[in-house]
N, C-alpha and C. Protein backbone atom coordinates (compact mmCIF):
# COMPACT_ATOMS: atom_id res chain seq x y z
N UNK A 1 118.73 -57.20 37.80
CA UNK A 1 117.67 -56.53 38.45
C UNK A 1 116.79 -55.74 37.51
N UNK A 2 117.14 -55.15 36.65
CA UNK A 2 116.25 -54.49 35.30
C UNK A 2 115.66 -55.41 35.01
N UNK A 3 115.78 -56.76 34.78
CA UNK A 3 114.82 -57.57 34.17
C UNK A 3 113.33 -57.68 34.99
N UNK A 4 114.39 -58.02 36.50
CA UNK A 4 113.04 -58.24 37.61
C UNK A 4 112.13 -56.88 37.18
N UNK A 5 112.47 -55.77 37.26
CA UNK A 5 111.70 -54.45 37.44
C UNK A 5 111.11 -54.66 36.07
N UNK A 6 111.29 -54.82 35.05
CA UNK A 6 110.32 -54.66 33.81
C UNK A 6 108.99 -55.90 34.24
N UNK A 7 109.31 -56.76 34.88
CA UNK A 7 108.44 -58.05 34.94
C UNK A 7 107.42 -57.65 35.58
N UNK A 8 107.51 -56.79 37.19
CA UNK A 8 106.90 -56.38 38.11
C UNK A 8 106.25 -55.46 37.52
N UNK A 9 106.57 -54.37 36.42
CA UNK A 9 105.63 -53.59 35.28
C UNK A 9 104.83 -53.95 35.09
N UNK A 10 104.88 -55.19 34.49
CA UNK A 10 104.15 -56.13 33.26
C UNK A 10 103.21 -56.66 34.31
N UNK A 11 103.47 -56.79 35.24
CA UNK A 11 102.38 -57.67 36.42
C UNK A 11 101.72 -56.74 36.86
N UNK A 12 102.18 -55.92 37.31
CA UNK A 12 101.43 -54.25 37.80
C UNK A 12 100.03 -54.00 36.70
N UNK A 13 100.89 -53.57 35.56
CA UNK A 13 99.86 -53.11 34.70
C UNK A 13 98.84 -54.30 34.28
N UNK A 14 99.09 -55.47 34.12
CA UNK A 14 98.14 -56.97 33.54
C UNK A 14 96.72 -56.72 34.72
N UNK A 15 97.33 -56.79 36.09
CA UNK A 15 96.58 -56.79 37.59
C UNK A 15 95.85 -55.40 37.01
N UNK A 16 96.14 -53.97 36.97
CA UNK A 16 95.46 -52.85 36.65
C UNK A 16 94.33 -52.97 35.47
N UNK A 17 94.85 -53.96 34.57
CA UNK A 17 93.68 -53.88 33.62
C UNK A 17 92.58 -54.95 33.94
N UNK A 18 93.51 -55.52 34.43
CA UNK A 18 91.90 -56.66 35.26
C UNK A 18 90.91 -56.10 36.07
N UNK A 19 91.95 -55.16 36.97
CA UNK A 19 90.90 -54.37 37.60
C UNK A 19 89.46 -53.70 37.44
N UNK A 20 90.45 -52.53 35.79
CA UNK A 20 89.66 -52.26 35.15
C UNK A 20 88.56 -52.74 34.48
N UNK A 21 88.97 -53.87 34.00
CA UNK A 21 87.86 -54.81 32.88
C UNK A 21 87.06 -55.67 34.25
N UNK A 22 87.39 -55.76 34.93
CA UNK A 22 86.34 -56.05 35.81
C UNK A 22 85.29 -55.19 36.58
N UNK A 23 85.93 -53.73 37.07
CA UNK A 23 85.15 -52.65 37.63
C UNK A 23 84.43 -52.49 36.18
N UNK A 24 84.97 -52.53 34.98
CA UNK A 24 83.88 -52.03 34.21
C UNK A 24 83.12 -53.22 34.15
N UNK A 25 82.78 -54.42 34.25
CA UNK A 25 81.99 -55.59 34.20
C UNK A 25 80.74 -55.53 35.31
N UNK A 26 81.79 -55.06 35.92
CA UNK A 26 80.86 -54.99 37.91
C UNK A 26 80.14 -54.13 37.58
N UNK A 27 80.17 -52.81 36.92
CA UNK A 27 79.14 -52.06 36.41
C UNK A 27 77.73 -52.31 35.20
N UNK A 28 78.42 -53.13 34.74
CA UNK A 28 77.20 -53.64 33.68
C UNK A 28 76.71 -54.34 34.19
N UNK A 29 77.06 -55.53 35.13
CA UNK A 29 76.29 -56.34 35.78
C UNK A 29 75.56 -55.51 36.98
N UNK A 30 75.71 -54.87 37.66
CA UNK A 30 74.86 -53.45 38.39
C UNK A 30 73.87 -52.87 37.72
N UNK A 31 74.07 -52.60 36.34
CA UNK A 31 73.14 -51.43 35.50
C UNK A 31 72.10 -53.02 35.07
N UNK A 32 72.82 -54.25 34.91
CA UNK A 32 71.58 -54.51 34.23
C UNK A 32 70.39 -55.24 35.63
N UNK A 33 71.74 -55.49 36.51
CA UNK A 33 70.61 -56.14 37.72
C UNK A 33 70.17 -55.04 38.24
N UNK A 34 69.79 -53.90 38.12
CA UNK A 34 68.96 -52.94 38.54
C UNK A 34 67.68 -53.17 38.37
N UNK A 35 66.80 -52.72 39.20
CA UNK A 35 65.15 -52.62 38.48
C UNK A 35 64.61 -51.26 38.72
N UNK A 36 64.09 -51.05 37.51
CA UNK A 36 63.09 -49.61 36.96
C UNK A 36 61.79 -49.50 37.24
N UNK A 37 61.09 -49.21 37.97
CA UNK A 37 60.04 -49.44 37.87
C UNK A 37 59.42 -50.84 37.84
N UNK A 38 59.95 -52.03 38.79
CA UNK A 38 59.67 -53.50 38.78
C UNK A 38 59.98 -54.04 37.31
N UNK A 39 60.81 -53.23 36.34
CA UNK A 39 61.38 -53.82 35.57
C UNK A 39 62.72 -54.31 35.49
N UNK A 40 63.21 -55.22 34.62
CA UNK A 40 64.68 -55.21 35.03
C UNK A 40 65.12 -54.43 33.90
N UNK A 41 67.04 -53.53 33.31
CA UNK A 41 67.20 -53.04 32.79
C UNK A 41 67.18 -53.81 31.65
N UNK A 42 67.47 -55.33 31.58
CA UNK A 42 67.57 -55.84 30.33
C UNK A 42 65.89 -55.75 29.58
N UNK A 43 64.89 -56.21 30.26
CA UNK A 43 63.48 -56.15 29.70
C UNK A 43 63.20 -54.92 29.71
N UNK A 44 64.05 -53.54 29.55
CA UNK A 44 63.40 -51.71 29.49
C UNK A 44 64.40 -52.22 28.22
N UNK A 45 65.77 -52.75 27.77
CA UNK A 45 66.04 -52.51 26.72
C UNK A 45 65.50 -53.22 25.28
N UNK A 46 64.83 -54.36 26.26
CA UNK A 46 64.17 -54.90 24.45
C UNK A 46 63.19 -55.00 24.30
N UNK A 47 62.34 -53.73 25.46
CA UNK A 47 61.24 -53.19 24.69
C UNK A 47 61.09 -51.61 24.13
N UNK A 48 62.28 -51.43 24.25
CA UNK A 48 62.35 -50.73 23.70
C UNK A 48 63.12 -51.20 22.02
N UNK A 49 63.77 -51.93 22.23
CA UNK A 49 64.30 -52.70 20.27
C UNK A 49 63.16 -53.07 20.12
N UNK A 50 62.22 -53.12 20.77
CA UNK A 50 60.97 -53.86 19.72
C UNK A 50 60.09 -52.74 19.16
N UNK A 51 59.71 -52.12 20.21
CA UNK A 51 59.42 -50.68 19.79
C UNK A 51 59.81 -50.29 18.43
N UNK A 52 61.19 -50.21 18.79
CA UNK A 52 62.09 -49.82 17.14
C UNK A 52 62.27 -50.06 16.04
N UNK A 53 61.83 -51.24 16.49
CA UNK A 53 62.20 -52.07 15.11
C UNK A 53 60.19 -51.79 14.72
N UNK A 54 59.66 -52.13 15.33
CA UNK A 54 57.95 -52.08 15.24
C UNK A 54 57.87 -50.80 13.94
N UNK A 55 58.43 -49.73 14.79
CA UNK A 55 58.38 -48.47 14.36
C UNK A 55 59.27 -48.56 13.08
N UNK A 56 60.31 -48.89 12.71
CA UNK A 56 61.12 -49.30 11.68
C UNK A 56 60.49 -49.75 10.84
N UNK A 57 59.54 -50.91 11.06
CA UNK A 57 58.67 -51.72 10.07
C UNK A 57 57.72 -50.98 9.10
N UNK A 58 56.75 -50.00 10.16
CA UNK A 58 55.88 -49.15 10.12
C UNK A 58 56.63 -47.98 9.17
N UNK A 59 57.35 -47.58 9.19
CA UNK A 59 57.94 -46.18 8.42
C UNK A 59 58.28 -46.88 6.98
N UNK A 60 59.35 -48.04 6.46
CA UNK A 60 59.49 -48.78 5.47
C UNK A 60 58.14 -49.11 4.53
N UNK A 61 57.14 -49.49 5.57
CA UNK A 61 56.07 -49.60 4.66
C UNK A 61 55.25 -48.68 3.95
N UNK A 62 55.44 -47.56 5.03
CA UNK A 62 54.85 -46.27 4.36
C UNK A 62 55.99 -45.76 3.10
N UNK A 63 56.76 -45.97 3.04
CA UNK A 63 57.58 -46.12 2.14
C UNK A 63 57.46 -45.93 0.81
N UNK A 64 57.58 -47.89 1.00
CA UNK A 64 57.12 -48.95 -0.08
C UNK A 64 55.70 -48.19 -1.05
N UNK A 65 54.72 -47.75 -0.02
CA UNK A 65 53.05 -47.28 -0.59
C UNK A 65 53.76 -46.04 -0.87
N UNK A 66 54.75 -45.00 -0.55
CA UNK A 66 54.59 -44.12 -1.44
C UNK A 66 55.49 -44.25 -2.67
N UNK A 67 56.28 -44.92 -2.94
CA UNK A 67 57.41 -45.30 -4.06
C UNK A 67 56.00 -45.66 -5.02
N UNK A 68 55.39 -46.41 -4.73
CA UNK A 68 54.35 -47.11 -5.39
C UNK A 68 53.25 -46.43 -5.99
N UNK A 69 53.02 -45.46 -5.34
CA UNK A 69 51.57 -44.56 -6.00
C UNK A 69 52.43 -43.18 -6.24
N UNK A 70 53.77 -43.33 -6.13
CA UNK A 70 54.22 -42.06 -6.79
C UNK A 70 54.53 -42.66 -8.65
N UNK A 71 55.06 -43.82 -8.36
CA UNK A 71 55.22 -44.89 -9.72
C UNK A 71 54.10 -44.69 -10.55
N UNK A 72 53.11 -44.99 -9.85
CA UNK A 72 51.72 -45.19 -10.58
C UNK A 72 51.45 -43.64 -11.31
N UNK A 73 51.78 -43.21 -10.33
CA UNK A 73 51.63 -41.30 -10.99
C UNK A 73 52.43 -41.00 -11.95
N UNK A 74 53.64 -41.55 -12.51
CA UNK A 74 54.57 -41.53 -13.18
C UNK A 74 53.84 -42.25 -14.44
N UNK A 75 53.54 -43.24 -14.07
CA UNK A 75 52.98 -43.96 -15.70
C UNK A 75 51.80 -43.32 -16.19
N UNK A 76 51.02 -42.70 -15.44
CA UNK A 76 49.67 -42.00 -15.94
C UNK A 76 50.11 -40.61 -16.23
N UNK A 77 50.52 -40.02 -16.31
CA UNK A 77 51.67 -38.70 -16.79
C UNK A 77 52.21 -38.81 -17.86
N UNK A 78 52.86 -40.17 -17.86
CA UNK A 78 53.63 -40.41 -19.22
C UNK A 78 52.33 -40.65 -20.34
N UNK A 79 51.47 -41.76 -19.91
CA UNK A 79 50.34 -41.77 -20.77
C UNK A 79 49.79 -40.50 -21.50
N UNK A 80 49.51 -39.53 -20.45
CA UNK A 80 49.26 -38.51 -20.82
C UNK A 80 49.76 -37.12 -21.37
N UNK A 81 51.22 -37.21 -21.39
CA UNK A 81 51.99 -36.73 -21.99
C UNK A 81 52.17 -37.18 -23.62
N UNK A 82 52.23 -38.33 -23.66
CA UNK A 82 52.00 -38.91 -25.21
C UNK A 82 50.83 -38.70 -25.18
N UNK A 83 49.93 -39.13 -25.00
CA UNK A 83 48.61 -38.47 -25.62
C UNK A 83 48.45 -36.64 -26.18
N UNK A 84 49.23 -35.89 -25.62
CA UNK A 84 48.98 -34.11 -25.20
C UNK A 84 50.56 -34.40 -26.88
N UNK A 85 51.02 -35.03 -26.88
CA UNK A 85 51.98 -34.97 -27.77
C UNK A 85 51.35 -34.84 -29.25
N UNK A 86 50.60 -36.53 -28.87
CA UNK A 86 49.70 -36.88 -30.56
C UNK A 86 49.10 -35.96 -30.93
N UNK A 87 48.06 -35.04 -29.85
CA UNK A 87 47.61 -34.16 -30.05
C UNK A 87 47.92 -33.00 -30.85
N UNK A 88 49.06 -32.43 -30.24
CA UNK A 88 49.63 -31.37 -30.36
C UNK A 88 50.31 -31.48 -32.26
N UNK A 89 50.91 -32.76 -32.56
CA UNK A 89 51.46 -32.97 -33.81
C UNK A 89 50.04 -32.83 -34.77
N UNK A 90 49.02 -33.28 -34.50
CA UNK A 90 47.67 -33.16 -35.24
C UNK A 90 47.51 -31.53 -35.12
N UNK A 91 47.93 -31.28 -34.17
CA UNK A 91 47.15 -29.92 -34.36
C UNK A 91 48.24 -29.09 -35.01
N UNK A 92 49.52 -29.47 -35.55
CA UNK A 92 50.37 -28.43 -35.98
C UNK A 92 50.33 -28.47 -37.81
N UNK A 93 49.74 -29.41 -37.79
CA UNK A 93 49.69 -30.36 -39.20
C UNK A 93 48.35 -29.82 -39.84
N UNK A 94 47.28 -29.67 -38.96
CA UNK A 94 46.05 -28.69 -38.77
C UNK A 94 46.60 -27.61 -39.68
N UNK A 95 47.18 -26.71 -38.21
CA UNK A 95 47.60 -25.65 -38.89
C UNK A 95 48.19 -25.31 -40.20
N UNK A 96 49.37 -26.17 -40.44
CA UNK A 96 49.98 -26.26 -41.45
C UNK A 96 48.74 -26.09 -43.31
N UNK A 97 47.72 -27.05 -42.45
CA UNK A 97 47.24 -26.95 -43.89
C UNK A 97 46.37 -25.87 -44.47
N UNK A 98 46.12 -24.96 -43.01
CA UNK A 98 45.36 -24.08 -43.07
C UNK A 98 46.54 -22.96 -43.51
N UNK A 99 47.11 -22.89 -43.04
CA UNK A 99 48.15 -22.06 -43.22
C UNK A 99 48.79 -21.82 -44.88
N UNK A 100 48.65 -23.22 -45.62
CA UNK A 100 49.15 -23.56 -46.98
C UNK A 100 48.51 -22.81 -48.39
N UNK A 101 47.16 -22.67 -48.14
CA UNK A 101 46.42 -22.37 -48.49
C UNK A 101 46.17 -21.01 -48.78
N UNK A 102 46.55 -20.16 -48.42
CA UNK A 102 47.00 -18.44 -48.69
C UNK A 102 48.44 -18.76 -49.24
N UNK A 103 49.32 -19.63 -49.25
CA UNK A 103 50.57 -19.10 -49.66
C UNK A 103 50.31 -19.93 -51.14
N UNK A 104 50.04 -20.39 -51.58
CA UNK A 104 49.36 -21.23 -52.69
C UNK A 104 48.52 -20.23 -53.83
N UNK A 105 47.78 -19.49 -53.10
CA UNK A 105 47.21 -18.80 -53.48
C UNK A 105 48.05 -17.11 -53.89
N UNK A 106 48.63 -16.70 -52.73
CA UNK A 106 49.76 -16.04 -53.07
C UNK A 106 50.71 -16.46 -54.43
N UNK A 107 51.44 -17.36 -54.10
CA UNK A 107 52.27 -17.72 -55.14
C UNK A 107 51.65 -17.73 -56.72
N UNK A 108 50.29 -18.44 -56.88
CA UNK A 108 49.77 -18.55 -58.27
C UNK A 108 49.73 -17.31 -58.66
N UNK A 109 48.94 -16.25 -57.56
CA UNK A 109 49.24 -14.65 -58.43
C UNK A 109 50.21 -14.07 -58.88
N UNK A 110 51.47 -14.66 -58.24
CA UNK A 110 53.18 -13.80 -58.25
C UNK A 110 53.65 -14.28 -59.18
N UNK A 111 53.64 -15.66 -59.28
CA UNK A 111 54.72 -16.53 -60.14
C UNK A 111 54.00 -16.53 -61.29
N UNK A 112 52.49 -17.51 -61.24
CA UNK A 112 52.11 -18.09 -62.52
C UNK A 112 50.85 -16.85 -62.80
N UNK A 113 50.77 -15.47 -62.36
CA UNK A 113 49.80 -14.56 -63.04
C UNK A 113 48.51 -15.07 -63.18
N UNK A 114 48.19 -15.78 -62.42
CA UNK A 114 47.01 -16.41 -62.06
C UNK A 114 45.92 -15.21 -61.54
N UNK A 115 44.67 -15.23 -61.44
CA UNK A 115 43.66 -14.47 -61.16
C UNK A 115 41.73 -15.01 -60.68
N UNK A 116 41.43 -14.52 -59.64
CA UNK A 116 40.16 -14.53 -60.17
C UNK A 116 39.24 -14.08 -61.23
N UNK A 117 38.61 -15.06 -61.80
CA UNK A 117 37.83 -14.80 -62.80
C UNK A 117 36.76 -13.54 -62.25
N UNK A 118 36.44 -12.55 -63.12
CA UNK A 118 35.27 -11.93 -62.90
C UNK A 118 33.77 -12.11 -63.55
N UNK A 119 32.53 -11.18 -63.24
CA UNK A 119 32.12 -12.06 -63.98
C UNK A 119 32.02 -11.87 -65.24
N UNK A 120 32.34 -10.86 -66.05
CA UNK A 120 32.84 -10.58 -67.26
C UNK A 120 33.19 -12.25 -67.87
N UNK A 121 34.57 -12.37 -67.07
CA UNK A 121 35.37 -13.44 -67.24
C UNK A 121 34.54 -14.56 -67.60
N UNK A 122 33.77 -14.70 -66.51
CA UNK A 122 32.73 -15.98 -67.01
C UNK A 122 32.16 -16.24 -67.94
N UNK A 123 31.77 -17.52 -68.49
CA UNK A 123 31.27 -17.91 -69.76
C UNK A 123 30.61 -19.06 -69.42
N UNK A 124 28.86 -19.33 -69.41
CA UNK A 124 28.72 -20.71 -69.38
C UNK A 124 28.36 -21.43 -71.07
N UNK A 125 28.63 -22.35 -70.98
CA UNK A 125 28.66 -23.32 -72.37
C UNK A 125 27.96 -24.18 -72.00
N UNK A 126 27.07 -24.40 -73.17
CA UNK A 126 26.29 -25.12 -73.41
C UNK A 126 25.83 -25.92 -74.54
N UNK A 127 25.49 -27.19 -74.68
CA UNK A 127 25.78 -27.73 -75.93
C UNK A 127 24.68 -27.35 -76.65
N UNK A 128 25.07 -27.11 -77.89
CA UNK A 128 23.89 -26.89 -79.35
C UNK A 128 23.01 -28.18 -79.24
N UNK A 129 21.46 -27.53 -79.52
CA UNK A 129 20.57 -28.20 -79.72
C UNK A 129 20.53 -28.48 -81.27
N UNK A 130 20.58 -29.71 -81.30
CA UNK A 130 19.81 -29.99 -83.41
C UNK A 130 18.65 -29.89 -82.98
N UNK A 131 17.83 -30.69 -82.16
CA UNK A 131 16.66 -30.77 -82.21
C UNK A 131 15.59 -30.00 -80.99
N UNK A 132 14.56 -29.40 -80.84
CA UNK A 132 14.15 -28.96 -79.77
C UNK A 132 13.88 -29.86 -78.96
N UNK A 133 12.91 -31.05 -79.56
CA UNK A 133 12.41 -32.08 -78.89
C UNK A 133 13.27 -33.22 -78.58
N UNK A 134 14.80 -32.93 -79.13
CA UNK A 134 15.73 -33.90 -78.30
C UNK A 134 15.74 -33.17 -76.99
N UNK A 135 15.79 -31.94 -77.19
CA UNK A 135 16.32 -31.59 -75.66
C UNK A 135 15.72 -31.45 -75.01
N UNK A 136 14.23 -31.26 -75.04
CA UNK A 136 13.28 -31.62 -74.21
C UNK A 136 13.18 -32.77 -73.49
N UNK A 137 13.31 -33.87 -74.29
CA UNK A 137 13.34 -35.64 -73.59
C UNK A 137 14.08 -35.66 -72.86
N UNK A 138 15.54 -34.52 -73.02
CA UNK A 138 17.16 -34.87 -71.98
C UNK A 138 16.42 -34.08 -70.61
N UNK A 139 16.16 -32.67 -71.11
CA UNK A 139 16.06 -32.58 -69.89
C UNK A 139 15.07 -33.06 -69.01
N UNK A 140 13.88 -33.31 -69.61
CA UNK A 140 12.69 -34.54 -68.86
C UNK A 140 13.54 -35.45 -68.13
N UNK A 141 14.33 -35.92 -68.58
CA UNK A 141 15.08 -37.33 -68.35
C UNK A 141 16.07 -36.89 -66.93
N UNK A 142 16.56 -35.79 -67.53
CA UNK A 142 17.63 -35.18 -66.13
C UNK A 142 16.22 -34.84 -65.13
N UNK A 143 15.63 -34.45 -64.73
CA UNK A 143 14.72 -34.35 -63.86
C UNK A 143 14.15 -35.41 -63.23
N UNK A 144 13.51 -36.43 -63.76
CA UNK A 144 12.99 -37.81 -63.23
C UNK A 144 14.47 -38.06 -62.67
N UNK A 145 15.59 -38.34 -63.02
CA UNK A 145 16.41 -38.91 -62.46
C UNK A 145 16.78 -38.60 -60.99
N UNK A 146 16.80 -37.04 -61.18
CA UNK A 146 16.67 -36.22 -60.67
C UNK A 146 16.27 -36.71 -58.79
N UNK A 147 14.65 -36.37 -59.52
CA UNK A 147 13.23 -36.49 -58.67
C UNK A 147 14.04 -38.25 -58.07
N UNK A 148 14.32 -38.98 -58.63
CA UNK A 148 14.87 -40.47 -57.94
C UNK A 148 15.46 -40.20 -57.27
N UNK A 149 16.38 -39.83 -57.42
CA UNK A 149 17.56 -39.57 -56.43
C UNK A 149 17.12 -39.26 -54.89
C-alpha cells in the first residue's frame, strides 16, 4: 500500500502542475487575445520593439558621429601639440644663444684677463707710403670701385 500512496502523489502533483502550466497558458493566451484600443496585445508589443530598436538605431549612430569628431579632435591636437613642441625647442635654443653670450663674455674677463679696448688702447695702422702719387692712384682706384659697386 505505500507504493500505491507514493504513485497517487506523483499523479496528484503531475495533474497540479498541468493545471498550473495551463492556468498560466490560459492567461497568456487572454493577455494576448485582448484588444487595446482596437489593437491586439501582440501588435501594442511589436510596436513597441520597433520603436526600440528604431530608437536603438538612432542613439548608436549618434554615437558612431561622436567617437568620430571627438577622433578627429584628437588628431588636430596632436598636430598641434607637435607643432607648440617644435616651437617651443626653437625657442629654448633661442634663448640659449642669447643667454651664451654674457657668460662668454664673463668668462674671457675671469679666466683669460681679457678686456675692452679703450680708446687709448686703439691704434689704427696704416701702410707707409714710398710714393705720394702711388697712393693717390690706390685711393682713386678704391673709390671708382667704390662708386661701382
Amino acid at each position: 500500500m505505500a507504493i500505491s500512496k507514493k504513485q497517487s502523489q506523483a499523479k496528484k502533483t503531475s495533474t497540479t502542475q498541468k493545471r498550473a502550466y495551463t492556468t498560466a497558458e490560459n492567461e497568456v493566451v487572454e493577455l494576448m487575445s485582448k484588444r487595446y484600443g482596437g489593437l491586439s496585445f501582440y501588435t501594442v508589443i511589436m510596436l513597441i520593439l520597433a520603436v526600440a530598436i528604431v530608437v536603438t538605431g538612432v542613439v548608436a549612430a549618434t554615437q558612431v558621429h561622436q567617437y568620430h569628431h571627438g577622433y578627429k579632435n584628437l588628431n588636430k591636437m596632436k598636430k598641434e601639440y607637435l607643432q607648440l613642441q617644435i616651437e617651443h625647442n626653437r625657442l629654448q635654443i633661442e634663448q640659449q644663444t642669447f643667454s651664451a653670450t654674457p657668460q662668454i663674455a664673463a668668462r674671457a674677463i675671469t679666466e683669460l684677463n681679457m678686456y675692452s679696448p679703450t680708446v687709448k688702447d686703439k691704434m689704427i695702422i696704416q701702410p707707409q707710403a714710398k710714393n705720394n702719387d702711388e697712393n693717390a692712384k690706390q685711393s682713386e682706384g678704391t673709390q671708382a670701385e667704390g662708386e661701382a659697386r
